[in-house]
N, C-alpha and C. Protein backbone atom coordinates (compact mmCIF):
# COMPACT_ATOMS: atom_id res chain seq x y z
N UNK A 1 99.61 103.37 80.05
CA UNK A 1 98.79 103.78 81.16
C UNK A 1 99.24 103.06 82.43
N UNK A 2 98.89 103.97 83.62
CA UNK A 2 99.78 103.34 84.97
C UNK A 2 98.24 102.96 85.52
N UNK A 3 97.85 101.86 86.37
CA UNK A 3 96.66 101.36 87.21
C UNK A 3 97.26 100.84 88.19
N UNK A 4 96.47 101.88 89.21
CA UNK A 4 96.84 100.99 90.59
C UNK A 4 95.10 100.78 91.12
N UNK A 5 95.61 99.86 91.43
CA UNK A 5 93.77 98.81 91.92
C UNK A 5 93.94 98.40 93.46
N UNK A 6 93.08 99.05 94.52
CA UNK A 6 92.88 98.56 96.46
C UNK A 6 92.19 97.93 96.16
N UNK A 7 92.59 96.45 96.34
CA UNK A 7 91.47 95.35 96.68
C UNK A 7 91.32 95.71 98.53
N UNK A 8 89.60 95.02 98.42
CA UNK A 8 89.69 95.02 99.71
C UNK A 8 87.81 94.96 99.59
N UNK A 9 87.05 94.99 101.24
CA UNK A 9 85.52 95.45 101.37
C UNK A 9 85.77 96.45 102.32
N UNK A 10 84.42 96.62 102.84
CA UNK A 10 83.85 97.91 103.25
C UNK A 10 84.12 97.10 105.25
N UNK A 11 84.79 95.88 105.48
CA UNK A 11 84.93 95.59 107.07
C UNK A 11 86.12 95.79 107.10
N UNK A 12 86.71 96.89 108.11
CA UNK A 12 87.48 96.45 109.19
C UNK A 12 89.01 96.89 108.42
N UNK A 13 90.11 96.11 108.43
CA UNK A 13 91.74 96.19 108.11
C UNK A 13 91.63 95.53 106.37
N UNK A 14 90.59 94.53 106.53
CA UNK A 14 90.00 94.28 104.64
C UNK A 14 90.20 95.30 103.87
N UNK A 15 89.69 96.49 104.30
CA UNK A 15 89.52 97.96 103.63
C UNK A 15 91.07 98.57 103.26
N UNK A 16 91.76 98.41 103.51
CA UNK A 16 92.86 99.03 103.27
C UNK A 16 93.34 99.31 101.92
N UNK A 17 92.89 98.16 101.25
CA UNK A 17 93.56 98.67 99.49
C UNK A 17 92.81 99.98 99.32
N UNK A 18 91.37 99.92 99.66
CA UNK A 18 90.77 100.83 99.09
C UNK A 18 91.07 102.52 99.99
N UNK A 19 91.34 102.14 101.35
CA UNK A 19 92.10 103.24 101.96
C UNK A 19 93.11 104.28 101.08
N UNK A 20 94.04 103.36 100.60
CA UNK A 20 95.44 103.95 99.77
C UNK A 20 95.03 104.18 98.68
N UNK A 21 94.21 103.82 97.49
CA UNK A 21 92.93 104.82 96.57
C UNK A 21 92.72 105.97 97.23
N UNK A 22 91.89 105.64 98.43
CA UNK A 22 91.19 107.24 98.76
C UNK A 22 92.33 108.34 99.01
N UNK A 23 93.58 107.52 99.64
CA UNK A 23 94.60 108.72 100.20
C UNK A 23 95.13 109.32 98.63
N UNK A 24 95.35 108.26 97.37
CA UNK A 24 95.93 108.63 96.79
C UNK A 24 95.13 109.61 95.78
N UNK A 25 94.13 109.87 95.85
CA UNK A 25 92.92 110.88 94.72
C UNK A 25 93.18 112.33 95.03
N UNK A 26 93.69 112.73 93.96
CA UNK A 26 94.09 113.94 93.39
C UNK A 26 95.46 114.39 93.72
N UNK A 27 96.53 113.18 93.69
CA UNK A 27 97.74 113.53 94.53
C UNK A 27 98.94 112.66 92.99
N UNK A 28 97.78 112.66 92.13
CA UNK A 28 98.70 111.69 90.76
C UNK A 28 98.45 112.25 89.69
N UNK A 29 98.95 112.48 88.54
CA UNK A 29 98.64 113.04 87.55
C UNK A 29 97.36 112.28 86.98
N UNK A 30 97.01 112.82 85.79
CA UNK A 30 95.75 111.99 85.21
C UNK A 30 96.34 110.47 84.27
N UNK A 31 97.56 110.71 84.00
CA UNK A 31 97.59 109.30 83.39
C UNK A 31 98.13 108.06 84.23
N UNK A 32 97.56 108.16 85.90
CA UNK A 32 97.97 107.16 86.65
C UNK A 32 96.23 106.94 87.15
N UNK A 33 95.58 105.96 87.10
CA UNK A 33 94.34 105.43 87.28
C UNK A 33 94.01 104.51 88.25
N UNK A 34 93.37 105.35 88.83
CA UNK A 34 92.71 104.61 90.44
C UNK A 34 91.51 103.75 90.49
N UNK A 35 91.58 102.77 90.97
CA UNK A 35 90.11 102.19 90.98
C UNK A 35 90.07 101.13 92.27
N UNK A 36 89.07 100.63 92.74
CA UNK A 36 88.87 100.37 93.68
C UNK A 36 87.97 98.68 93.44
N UNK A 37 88.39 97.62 93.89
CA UNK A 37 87.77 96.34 93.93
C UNK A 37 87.50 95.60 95.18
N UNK A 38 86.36 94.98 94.56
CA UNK A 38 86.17 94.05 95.78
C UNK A 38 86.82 92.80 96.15
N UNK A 39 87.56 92.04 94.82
CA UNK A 39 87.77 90.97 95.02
C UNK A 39 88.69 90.55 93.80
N UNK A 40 89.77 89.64 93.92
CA UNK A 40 90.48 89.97 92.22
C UNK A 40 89.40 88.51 91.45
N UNK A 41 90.03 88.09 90.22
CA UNK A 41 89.21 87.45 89.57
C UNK A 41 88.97 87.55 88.38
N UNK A 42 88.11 87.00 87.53
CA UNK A 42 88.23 87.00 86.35
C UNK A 42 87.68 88.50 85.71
N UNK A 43 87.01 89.05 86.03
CA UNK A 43 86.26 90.73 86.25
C UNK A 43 87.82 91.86 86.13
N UNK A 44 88.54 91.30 86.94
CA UNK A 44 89.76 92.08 87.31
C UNK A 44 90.81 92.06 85.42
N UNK A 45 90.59 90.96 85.29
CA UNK A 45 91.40 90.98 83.79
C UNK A 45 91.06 92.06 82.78
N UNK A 46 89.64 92.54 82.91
CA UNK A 46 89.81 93.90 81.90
C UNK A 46 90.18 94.90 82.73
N UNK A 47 90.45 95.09 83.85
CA UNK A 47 91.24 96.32 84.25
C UNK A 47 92.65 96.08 84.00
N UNK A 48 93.74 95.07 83.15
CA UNK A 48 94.66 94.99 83.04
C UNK A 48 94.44 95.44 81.78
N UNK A 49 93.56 95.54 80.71
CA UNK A 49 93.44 95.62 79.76
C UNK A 49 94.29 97.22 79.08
N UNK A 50 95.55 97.07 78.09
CA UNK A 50 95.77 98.77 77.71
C UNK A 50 96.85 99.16 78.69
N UNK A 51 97.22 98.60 79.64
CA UNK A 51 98.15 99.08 81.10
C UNK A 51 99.34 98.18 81.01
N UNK A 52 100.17 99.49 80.85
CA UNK A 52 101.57 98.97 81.27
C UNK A 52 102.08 98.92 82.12
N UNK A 53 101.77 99.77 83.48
CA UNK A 53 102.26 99.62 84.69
C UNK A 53 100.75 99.01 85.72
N UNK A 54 101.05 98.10 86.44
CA UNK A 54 99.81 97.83 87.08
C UNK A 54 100.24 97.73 88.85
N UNK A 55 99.98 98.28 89.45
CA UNK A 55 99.97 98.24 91.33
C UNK A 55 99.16 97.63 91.77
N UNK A 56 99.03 96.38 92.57
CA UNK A 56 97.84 96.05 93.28
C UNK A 56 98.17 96.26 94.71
N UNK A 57 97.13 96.74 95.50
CA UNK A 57 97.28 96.62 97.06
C UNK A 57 95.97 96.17 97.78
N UNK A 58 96.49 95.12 98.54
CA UNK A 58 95.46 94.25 99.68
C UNK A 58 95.89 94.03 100.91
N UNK A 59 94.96 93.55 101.61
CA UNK A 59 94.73 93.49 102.70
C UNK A 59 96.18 92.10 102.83
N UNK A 60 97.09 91.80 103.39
CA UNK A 60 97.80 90.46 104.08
C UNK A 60 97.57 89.70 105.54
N UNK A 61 97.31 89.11 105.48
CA UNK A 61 97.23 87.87 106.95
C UNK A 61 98.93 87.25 106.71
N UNK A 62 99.51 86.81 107.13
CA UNK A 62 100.62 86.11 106.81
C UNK A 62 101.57 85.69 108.32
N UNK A 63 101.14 86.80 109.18
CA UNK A 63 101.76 86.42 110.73
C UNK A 63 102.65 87.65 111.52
N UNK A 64 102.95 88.44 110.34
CA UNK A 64 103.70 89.83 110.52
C UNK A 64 103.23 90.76 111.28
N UNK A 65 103.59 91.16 111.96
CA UNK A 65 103.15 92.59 112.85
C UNK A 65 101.68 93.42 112.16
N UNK A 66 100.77 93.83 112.63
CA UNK A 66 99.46 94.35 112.17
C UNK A 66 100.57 95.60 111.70
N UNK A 67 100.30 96.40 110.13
CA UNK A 67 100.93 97.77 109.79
C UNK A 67 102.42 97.33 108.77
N UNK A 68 102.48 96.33 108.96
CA UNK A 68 104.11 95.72 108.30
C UNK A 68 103.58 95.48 106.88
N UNK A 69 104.25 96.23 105.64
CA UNK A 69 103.90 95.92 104.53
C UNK A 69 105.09 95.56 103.55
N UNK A 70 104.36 94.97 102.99
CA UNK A 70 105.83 93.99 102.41
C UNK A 70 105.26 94.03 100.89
N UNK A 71 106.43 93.71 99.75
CA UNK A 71 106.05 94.07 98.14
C UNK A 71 106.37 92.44 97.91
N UNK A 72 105.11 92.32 96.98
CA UNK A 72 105.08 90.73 96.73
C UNK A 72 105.51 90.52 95.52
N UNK A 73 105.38 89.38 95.50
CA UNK A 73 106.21 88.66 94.01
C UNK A 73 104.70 87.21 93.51
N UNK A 74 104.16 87.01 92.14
CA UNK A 74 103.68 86.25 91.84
C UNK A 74 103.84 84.93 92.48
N UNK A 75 105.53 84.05 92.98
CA UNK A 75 105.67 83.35 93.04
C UNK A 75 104.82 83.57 95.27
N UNK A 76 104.93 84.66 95.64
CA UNK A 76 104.28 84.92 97.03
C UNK A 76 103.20 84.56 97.18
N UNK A 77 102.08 84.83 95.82
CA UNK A 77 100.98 85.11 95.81
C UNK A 77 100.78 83.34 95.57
N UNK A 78 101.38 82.51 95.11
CA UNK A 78 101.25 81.32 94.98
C UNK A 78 101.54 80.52 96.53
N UNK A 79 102.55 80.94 96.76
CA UNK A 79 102.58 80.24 98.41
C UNK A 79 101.65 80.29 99.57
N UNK A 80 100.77 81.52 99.10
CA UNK A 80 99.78 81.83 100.30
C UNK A 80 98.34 81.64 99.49
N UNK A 81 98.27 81.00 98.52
CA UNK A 81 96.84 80.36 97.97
C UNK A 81 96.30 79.44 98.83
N UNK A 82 95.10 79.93 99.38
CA UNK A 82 94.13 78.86 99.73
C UNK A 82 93.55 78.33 99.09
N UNK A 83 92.14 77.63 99.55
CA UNK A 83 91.26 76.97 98.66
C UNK A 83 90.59 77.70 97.96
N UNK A 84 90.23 76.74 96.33
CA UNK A 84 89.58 77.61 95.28
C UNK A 84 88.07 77.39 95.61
N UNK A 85 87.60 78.23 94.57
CA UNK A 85 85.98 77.77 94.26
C UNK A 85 85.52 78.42 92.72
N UNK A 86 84.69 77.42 92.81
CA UNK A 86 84.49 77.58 91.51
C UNK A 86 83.32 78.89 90.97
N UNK A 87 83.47 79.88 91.99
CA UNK A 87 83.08 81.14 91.66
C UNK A 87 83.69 82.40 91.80
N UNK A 88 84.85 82.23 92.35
CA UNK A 88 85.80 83.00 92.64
C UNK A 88 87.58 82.89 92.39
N UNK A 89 88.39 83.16 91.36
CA UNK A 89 89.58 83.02 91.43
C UNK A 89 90.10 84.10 92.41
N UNK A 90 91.33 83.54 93.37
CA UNK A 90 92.23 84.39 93.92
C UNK A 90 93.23 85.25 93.14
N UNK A 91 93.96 85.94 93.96
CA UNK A 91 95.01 86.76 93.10
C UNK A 91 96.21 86.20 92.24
N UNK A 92 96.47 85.09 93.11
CA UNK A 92 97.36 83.94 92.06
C UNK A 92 96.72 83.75 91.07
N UNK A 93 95.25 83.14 91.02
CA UNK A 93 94.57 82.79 89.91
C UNK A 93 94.31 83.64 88.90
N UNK A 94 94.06 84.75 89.48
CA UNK A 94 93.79 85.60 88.27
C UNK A 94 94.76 86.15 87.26
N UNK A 95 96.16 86.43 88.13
CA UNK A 95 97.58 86.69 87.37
C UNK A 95 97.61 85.31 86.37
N UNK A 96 97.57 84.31 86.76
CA UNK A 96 98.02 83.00 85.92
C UNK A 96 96.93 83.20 84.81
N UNK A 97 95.70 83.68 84.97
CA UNK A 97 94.73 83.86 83.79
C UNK A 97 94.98 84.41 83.12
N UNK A 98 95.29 85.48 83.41
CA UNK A 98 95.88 87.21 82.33
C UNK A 98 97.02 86.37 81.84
N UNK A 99 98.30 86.13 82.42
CA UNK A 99 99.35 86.09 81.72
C UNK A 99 98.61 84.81 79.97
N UNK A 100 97.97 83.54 80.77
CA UNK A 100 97.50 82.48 79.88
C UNK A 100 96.71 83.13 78.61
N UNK A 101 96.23 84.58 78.65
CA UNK A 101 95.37 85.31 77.97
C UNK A 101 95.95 86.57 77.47
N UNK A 102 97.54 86.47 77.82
CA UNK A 102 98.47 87.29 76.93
C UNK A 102 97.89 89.24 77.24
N UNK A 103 97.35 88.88 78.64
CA UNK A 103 97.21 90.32 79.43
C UNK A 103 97.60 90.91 80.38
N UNK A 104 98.38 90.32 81.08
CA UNK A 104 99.41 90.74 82.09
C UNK A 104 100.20 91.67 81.91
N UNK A 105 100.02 93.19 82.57
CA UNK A 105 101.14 94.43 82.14
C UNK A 105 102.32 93.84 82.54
N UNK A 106 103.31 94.22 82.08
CA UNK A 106 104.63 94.14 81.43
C UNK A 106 105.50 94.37 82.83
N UNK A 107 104.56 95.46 84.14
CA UNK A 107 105.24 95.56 85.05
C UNK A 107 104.01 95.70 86.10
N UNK A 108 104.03 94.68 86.73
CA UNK A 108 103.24 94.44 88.23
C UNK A 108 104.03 94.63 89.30
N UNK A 109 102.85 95.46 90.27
CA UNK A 109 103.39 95.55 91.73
C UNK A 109 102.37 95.20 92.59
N UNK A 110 102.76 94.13 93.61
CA UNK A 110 101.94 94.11 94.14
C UNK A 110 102.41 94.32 96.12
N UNK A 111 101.49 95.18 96.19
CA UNK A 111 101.57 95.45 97.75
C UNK A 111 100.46 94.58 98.73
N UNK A 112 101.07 94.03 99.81
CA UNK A 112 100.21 93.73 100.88
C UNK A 112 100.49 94.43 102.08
N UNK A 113 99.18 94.86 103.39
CA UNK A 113 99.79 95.33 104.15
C UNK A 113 98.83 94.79 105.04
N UNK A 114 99.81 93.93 106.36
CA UNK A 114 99.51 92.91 107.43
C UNK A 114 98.26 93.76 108.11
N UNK A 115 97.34 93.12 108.27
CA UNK A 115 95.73 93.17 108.54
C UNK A 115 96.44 92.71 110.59
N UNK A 116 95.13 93.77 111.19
CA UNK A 116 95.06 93.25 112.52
C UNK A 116 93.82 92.99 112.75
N UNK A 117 92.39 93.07 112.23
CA UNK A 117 91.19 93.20 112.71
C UNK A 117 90.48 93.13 111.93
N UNK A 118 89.33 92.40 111.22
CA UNK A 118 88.46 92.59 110.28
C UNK A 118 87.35 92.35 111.21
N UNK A 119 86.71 92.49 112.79
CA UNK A 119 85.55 92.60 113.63
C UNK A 119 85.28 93.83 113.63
N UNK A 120 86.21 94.85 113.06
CA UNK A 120 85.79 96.62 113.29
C UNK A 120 85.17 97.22 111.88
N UNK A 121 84.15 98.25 112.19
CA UNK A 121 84.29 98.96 110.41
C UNK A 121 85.01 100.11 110.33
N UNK A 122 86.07 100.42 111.33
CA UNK A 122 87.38 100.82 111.43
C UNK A 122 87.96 100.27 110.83
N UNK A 123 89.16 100.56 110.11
CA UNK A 123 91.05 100.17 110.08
C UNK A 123 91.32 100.07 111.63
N UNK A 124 92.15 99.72 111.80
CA UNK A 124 93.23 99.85 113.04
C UNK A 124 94.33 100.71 112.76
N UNK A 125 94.67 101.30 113.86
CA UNK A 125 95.57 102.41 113.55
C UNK A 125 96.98 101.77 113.17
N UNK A 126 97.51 100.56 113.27
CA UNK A 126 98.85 100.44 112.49
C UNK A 126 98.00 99.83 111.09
N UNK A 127 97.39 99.72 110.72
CA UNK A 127 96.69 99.74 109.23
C UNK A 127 96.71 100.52 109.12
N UNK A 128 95.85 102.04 109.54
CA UNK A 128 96.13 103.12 108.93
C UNK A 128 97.18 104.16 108.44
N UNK A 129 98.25 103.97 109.73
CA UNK A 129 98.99 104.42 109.71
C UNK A 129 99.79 103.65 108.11
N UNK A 130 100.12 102.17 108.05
CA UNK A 130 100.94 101.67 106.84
C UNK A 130 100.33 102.41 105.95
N UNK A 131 98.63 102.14 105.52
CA UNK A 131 97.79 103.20 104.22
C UNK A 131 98.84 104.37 104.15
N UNK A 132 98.85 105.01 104.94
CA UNK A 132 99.27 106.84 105.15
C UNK A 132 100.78 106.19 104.07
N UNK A 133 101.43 105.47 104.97
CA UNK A 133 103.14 105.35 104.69
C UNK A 133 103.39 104.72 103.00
N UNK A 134 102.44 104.06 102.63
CA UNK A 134 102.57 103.15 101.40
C UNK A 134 102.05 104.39 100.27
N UNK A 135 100.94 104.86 100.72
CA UNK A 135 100.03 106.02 99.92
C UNK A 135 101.67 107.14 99.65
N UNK A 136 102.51 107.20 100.47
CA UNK A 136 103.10 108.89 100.33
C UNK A 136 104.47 108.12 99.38
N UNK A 137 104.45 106.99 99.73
CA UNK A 137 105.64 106.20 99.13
C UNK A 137 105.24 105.90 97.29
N UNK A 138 104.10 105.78 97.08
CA UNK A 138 103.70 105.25 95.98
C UNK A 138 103.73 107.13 95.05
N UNK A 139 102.93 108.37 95.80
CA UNK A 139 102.74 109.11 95.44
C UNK A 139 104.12 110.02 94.80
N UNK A 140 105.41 109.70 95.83
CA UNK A 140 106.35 110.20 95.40
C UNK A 140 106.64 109.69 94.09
N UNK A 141 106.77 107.94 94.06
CA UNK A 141 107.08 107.03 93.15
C UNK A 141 106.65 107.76 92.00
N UNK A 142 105.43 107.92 91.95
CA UNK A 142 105.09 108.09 90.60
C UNK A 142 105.20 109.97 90.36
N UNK A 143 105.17 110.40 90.96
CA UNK A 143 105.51 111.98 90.31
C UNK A 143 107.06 112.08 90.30
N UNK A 144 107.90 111.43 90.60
CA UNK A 144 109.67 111.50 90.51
C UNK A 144 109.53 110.81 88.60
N UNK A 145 108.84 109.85 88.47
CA UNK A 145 109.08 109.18 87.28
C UNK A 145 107.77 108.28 86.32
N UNK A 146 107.05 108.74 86.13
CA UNK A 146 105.66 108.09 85.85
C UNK A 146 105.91 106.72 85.59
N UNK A 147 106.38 106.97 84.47
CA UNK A 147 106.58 105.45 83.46
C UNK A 147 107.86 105.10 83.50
N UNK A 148 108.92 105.05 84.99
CA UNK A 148 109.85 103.90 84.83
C UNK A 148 109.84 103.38 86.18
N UNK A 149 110.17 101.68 85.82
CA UNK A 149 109.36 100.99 87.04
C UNK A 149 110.66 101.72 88.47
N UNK A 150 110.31 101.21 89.62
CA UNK A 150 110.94 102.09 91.03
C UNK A 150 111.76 100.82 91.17
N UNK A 151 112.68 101.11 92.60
CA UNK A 151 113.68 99.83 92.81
C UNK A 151 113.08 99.36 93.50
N UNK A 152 113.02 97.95 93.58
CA UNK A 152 112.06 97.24 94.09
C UNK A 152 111.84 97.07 95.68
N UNK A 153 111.33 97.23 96.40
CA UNK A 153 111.66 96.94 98.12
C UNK A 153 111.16 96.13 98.57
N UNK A 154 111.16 95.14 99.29
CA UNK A 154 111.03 93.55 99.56
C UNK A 154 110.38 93.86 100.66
N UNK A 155 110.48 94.61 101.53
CA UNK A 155 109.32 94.98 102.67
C UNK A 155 110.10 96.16 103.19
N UNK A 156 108.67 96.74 103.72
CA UNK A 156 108.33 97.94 104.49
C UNK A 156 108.42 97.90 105.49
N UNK A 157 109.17 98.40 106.62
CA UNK A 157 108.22 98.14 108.08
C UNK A 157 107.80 99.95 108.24
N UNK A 158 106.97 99.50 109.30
CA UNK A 158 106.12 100.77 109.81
C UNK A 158 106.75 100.59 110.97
């Protein structure tokens, strides 16, 4: 089974994982599975559950142009860890859980795409616009070849 999961909330350029969900519904066959989160974490480990291909896409801060989306790597998701708490694991944290719990699909992707605004309950239009560009990029991806992973691209620009 293929899962792709928009992290993100309901403010502003935050919203974007869940943007590229909405663009992507009814544009994938049925054995590619959409779902939509608020936050990754320990909750997030049974959606790895059964899945061999897994996509994540979130919101990025990192310094890059607002719309610039770039494909991450575990060891990324470790460099840009902030502080923990003890009610919430981040996305580093939660990968290091799954793998420690022998649940980590076999092939992760993870997308970020550079945030300009979380004061609006708008996107911003180079957010939206990346959604549009990542959504048509992912959609081809998977109807050219369901189940074999794509060549990898280190960043996007818009």
């Amino acid at each position: 089974m293929i899962r792709i999961i928009g992290l993100g909330s309901p403010f502003g350029d935050d919203r974007v994982g869940w943007h590229v969900i909405e663009l992507l519904q009814g544009r994938l066959d049925a054995q590619v599975d959409l779902v939509t989160l608020d936050r990754p974490g320990a909750a997030m480990i049974n959606w790895m559950a059964g899945v061999q291909r897994l996509v994540i896409i979130d919101a990025l801060a990192s310094g890059q142009p607002p719309g610039h989306i770039a494909r991450l790597t575990a060891a990324d998701l470790d460099s840009q860890t902030g502080g923990t708490s003890s009610h919430q694991l981040d996305l580093a944290q939660t990968f290091e859980l799954a793998c420690a719990l022998d649940c980590l699909p076999d092939q992760v992707e993870i997308y970020g795409i550079e945030i300009d605004t979380l004061q609006s309950a708008e996107l911003s239009r180079p957010v939206m616009d990346a959604a549009a560009t990542l959504a048509r990029r992912l959609a081809g991806s998977f109807s050219t070849a369901a189940n074999e992973p794509q060549a990898a691209v280190d960043s996007i620009g818009v």
